[in-house]
Protein backbone atom coordinates (compact mmCIF):
# COMPACT_ATOMS: atom_id res chain seq x y z
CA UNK A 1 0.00 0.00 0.00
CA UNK A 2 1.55 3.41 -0.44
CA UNK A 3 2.68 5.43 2.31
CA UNK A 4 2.72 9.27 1.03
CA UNK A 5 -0.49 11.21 0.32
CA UNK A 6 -1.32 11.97 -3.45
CA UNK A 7 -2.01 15.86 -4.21
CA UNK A 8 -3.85 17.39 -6.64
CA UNK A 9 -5.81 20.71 -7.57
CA UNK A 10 -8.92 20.41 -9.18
CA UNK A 11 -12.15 22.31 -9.60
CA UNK A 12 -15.37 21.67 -8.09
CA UNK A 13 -17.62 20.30 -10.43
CA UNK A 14 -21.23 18.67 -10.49
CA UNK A 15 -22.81 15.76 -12.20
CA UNK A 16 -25.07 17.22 -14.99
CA UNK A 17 -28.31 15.52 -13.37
CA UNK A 18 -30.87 16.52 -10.88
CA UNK A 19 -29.49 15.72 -7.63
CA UNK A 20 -26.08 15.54 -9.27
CA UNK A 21 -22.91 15.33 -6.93
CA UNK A 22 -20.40 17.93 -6.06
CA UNK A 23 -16.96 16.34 -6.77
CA UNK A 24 -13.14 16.29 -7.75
CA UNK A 25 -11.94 14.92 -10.72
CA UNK A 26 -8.94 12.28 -9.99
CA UNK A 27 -5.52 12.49 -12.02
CA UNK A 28 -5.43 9.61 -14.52
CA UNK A 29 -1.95 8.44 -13.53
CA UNK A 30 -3.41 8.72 -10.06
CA UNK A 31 -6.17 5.88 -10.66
CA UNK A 32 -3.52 4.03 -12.38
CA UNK A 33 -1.11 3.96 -9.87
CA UNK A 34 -3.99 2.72 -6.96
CA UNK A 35 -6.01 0.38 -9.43
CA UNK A 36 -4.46 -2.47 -7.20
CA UNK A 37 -6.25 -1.60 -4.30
CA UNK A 38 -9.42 -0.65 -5.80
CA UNK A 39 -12.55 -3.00 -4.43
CA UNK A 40 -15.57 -2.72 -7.11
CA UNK A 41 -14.07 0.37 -8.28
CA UNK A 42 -13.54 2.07 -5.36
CA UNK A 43 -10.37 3.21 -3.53
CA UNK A 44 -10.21 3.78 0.44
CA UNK A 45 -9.08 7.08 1.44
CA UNK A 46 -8.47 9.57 4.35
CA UNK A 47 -9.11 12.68 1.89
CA UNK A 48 -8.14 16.41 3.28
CA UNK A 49 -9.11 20.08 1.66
CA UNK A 50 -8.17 22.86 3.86
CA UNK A 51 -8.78 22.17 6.96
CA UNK A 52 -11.50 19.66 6.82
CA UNK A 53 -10.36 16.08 6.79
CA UNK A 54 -12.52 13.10 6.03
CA UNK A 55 -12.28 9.10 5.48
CA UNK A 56 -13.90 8.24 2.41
CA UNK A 57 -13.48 6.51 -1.14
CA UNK A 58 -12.44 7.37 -4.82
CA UNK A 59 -15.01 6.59 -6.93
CA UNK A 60 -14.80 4.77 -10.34
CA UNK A 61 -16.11 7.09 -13.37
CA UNK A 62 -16.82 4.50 -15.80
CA UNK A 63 -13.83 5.28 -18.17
CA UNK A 64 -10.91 4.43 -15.87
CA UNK A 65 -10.82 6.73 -13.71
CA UNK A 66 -11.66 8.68 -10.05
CA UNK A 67 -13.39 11.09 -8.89
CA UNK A 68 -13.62 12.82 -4.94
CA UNK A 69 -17.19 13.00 -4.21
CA UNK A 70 -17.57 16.28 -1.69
CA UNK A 71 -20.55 16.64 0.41
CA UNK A 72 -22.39 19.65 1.21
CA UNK A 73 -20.63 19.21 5.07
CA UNK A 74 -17.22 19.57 3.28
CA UNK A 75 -18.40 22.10 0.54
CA UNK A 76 -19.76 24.35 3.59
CA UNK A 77 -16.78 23.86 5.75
CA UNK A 78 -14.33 24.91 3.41
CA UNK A 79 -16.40 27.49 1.18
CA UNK A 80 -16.72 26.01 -1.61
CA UNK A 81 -19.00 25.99 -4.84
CA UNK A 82 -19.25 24.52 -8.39
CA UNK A 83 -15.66 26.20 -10.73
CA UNK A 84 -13.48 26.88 -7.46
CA UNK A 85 -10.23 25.19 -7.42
CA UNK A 86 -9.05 23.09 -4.14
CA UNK A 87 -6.32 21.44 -3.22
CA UNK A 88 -7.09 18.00 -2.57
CA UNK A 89 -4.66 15.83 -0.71
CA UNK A 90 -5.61 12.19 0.22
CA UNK A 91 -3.81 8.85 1.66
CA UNK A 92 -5.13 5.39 0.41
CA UNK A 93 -6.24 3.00 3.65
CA UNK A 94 -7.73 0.05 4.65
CA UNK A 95 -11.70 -0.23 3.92
């Protein structure tokens, strides 16, 4: 399992849907690099923007790779809306 955190900034976007998440796209080589501990798709994480700190999972976008789902508790927290950047920083872990 790999022992440093991955970084990345990305923009908030939002599923074009009714009800659509809030979420992070994943780097490519990212997904690549943690396909081997992917379970159905989805990767274990402790995720962090700002100061707001979270465990959760990367989940699988249907054409390889991840995205960061962000709920509206994280989104309040640290001020953010759909086309601001973040800096998202996250550590795989054990489900």
């Amino acid at each position: 399992m790999p022992d440093e955190s991955y970084r990345t900034e990305g923009t908030v976007e939002i599923f074009n849907r009714p009800g659509g998440w809030h979420y992070i796209a994943v780097p490519v080589e990212f997904s690549e690099e943690l396909v081997d501990l992917a379970d159905r798709g989805l990767v274990p994480v402790r995720a962090t923007i700002g100061k707001t700190s979270w465990h959760t999972s990367l989940l699988p976008m249907g054409d390889g790779t991840h995205f960061l789902a962000l709920n509206a508790a994280v989104r309040k927290s640290e001020g953010l809306d759909v086309g601001d950047r973040a800096l998202l920083r996250f550590l795989p872990r054990e489900p």
